[in-house]
C-alpha atoms as a PDB file:
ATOM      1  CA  UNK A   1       0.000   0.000   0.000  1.00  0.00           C
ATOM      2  CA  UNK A   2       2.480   2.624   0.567  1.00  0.00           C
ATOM      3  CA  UNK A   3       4.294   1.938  -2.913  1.00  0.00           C
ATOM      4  CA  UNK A   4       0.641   3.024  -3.991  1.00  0.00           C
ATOM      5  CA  UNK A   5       0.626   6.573  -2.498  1.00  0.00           C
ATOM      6  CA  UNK A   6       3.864   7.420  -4.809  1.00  0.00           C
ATOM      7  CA  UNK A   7       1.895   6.824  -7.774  1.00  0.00           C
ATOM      8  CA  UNK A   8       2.903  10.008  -9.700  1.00  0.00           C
ATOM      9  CA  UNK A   9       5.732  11.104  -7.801  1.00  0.00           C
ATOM     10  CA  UNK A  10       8.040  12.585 -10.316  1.00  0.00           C
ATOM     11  CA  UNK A  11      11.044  10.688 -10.755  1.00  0.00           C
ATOM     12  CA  UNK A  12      14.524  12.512 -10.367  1.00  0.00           C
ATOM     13  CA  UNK A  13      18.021  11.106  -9.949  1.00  0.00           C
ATOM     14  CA  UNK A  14      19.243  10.803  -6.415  1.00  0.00           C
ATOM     15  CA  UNK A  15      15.578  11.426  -5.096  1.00  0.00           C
ATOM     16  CA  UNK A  16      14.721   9.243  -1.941  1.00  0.00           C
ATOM     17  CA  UNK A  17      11.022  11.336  -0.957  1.00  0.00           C
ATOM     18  CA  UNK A  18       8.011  12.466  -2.101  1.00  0.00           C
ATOM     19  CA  UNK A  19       9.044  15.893  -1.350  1.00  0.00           C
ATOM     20  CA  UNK A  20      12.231  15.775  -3.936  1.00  0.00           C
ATOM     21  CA  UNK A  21      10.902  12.859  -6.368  1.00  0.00           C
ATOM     22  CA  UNK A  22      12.045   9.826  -6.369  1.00  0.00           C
ATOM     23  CA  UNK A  23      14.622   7.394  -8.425  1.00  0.00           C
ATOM     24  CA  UNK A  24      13.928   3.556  -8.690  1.00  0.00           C
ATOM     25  CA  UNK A  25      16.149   2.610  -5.685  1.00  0.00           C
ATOM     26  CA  UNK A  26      14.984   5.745  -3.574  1.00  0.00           C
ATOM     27  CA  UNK A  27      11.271   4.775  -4.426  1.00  0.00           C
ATOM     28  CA  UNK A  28      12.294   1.467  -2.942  1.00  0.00           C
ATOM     29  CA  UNK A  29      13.934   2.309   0.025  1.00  0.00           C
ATOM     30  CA  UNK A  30      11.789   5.148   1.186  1.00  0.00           C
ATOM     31  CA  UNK A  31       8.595   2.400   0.609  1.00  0.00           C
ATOM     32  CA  UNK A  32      10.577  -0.220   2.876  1.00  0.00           C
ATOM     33  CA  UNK A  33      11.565   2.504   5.834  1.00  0.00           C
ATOM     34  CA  UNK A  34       7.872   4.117   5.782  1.00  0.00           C
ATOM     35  CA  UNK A  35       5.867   0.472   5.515  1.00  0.00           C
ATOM     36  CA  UNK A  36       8.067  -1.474   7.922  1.00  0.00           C
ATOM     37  CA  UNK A  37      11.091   0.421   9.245  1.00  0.00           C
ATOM     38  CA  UNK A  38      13.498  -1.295   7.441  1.00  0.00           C
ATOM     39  CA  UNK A  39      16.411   1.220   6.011  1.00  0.00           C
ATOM     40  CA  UNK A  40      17.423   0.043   2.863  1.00  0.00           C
ATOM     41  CA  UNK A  41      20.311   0.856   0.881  1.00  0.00           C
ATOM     42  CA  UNK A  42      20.009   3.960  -1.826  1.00  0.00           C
ATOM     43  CA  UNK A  43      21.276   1.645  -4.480  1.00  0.00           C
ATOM     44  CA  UNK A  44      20.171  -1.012  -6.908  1.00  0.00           C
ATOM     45  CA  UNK A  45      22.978  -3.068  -6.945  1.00  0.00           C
ATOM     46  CA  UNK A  46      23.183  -3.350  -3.044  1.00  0.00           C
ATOM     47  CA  UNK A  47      19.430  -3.538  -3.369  1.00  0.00           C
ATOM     48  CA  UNK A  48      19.906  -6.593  -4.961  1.00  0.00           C
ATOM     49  CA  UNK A  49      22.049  -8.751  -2.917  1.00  0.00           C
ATOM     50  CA  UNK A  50      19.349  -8.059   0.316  1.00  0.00           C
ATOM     51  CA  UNK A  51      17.261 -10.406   1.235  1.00  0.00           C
ATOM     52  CA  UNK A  52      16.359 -13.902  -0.155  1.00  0.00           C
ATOM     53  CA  UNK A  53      15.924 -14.538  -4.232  1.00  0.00           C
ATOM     54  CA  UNK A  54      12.617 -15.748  -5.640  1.00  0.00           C
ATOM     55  CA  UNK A  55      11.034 -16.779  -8.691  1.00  0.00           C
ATOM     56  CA  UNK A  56       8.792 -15.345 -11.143  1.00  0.00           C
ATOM     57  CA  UNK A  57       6.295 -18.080  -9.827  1.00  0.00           C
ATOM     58  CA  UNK A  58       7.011 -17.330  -5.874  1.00  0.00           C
ATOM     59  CA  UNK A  59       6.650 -13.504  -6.290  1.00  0.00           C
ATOM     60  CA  UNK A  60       4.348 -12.014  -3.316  1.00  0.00           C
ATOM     61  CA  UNK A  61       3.568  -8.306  -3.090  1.00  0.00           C
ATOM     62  CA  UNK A  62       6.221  -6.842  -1.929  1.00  0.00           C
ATOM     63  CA  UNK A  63       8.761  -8.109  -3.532  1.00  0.00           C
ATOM     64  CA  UNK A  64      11.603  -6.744  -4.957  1.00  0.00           C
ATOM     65  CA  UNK A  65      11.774  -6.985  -9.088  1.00  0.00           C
ATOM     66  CA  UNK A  66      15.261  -6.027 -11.125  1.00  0.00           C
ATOM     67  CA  UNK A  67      15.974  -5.234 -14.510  1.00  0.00           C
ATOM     68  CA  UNK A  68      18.574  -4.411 -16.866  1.00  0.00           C
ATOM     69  CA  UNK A  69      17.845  -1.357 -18.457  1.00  0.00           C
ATOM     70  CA  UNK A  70      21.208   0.175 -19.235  1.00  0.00           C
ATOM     71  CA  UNK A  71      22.942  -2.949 -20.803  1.00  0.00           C
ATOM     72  CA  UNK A  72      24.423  -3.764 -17.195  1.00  0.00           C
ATOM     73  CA  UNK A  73      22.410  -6.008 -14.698  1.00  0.00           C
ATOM     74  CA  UNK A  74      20.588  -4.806 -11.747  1.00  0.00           C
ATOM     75  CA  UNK A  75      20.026  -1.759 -13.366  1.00  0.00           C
ATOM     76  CA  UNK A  76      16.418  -0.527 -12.345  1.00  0.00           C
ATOM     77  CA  UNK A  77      14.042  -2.100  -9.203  1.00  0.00           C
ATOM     78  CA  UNK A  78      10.387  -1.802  -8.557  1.00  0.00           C
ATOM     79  CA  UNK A  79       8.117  -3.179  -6.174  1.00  0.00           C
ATOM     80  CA  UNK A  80       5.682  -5.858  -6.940  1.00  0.00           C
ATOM     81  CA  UNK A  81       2.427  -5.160  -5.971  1.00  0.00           C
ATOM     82  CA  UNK A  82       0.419  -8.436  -7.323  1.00  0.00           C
ATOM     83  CA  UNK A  83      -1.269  -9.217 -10.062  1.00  0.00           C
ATOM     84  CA  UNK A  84       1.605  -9.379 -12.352  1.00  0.00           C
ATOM     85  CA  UNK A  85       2.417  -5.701 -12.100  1.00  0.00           C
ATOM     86  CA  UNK A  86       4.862  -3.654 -10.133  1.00  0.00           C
ATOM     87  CA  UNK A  87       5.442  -0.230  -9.139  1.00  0.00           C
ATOM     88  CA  UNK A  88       8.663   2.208  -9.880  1.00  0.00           C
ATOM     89  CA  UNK A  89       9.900   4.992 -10.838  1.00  0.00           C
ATOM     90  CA  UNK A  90      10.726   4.996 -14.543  1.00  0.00           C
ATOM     91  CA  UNK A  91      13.096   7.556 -15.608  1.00  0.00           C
ATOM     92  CA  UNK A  92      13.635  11.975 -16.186  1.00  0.00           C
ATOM     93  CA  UNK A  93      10.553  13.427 -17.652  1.00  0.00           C
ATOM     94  CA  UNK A  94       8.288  10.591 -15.867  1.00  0.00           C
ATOM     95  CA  UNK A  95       6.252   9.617 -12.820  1.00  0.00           C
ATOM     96  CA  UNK A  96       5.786   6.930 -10.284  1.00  0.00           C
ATOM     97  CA  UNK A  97       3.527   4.349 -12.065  1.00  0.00           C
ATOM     98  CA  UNK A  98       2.098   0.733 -12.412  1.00  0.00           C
ATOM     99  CA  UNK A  99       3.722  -1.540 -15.198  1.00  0.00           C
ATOM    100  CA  UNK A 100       2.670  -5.277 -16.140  1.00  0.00           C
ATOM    101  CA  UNK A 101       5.655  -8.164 -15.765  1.00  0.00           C
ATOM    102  CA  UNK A 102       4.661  -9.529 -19.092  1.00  0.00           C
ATOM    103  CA  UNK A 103       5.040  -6.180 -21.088  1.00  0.00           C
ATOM    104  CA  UNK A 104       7.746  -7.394 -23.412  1.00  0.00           C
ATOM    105  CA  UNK A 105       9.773  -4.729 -22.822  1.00  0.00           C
ATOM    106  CA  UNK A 106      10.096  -5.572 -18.948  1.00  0.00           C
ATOM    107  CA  UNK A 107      10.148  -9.337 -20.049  1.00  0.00           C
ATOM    108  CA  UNK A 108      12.750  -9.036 -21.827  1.00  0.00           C
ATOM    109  CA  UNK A 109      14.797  -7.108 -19.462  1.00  0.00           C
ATOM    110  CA  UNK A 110      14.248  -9.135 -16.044  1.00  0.00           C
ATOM    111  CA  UNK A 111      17.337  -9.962 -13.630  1.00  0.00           C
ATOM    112  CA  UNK A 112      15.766 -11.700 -10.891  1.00  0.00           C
ATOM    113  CA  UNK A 113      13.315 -10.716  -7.698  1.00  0.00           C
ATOM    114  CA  UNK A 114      13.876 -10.497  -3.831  1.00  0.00           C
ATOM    115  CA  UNK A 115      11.956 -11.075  -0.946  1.00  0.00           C
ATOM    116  CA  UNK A 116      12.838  -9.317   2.353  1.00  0.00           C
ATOM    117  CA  UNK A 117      10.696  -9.724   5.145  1.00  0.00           C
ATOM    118  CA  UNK A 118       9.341  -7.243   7.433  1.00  0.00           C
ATOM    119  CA  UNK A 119       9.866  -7.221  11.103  1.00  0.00           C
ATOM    120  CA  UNK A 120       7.475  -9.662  13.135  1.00  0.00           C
END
């Protein structure tokens, strides 16, 4: 749910809040810290390498989806949200915003999912 209340956030490099906009990786971390505490890591690679990997199959919403978008793995991150779609902040000139997994452009592109589980 609180991935949801960026929708249309304005994306901009280095951004971590709804105040400043938001990146992917900021979008992500600032979702994690607000939802369940948890401080993430203002990266995507580092994003990456948290938590435990899943499969398309095992995603839950939640979830941590990666992408190679600039010919180097673990490029971009979203958040799934169920449903086969995920939320995350594109790139400069967009908004936060919903995309479909099977889209063939984010098909095409996917590096792997993470789960990291919030506090008990």
């Amino acid at each position: 749910m609180q991935a949801l209340l960026a929708l249309g956030d304005d994306y901009r490099y280095g951004g971590e809040s709804p105040r400043t906009g938001f990146d992917c990786s900021g979008l992500v971390a600032h979702v994690f810290e607000q939802a369940w505490g948890i401080r993430l890591p203002h990266s995507v690679q580092a994003q990456s390498e948290v938590g435990t990997p899943v499969s398309l199959a095992q995603l839950q919403p939640g979830d941590l989806v990666f992408y190679d978008t600039q010919h180097r793995p673990y490029s971009h991150v979203g958040i799934y949200i169920g449903g086969g779609r995920f939320v995350h902040a594109p790139k400069t000139g967009a908004q936060v915003r919903i995309e479909e997994l099977r889209n063939r452009y984010w098909a095409s592109r996917f590096d792997g999912a993470r789960r990291i589980q919030p506090p008990p």
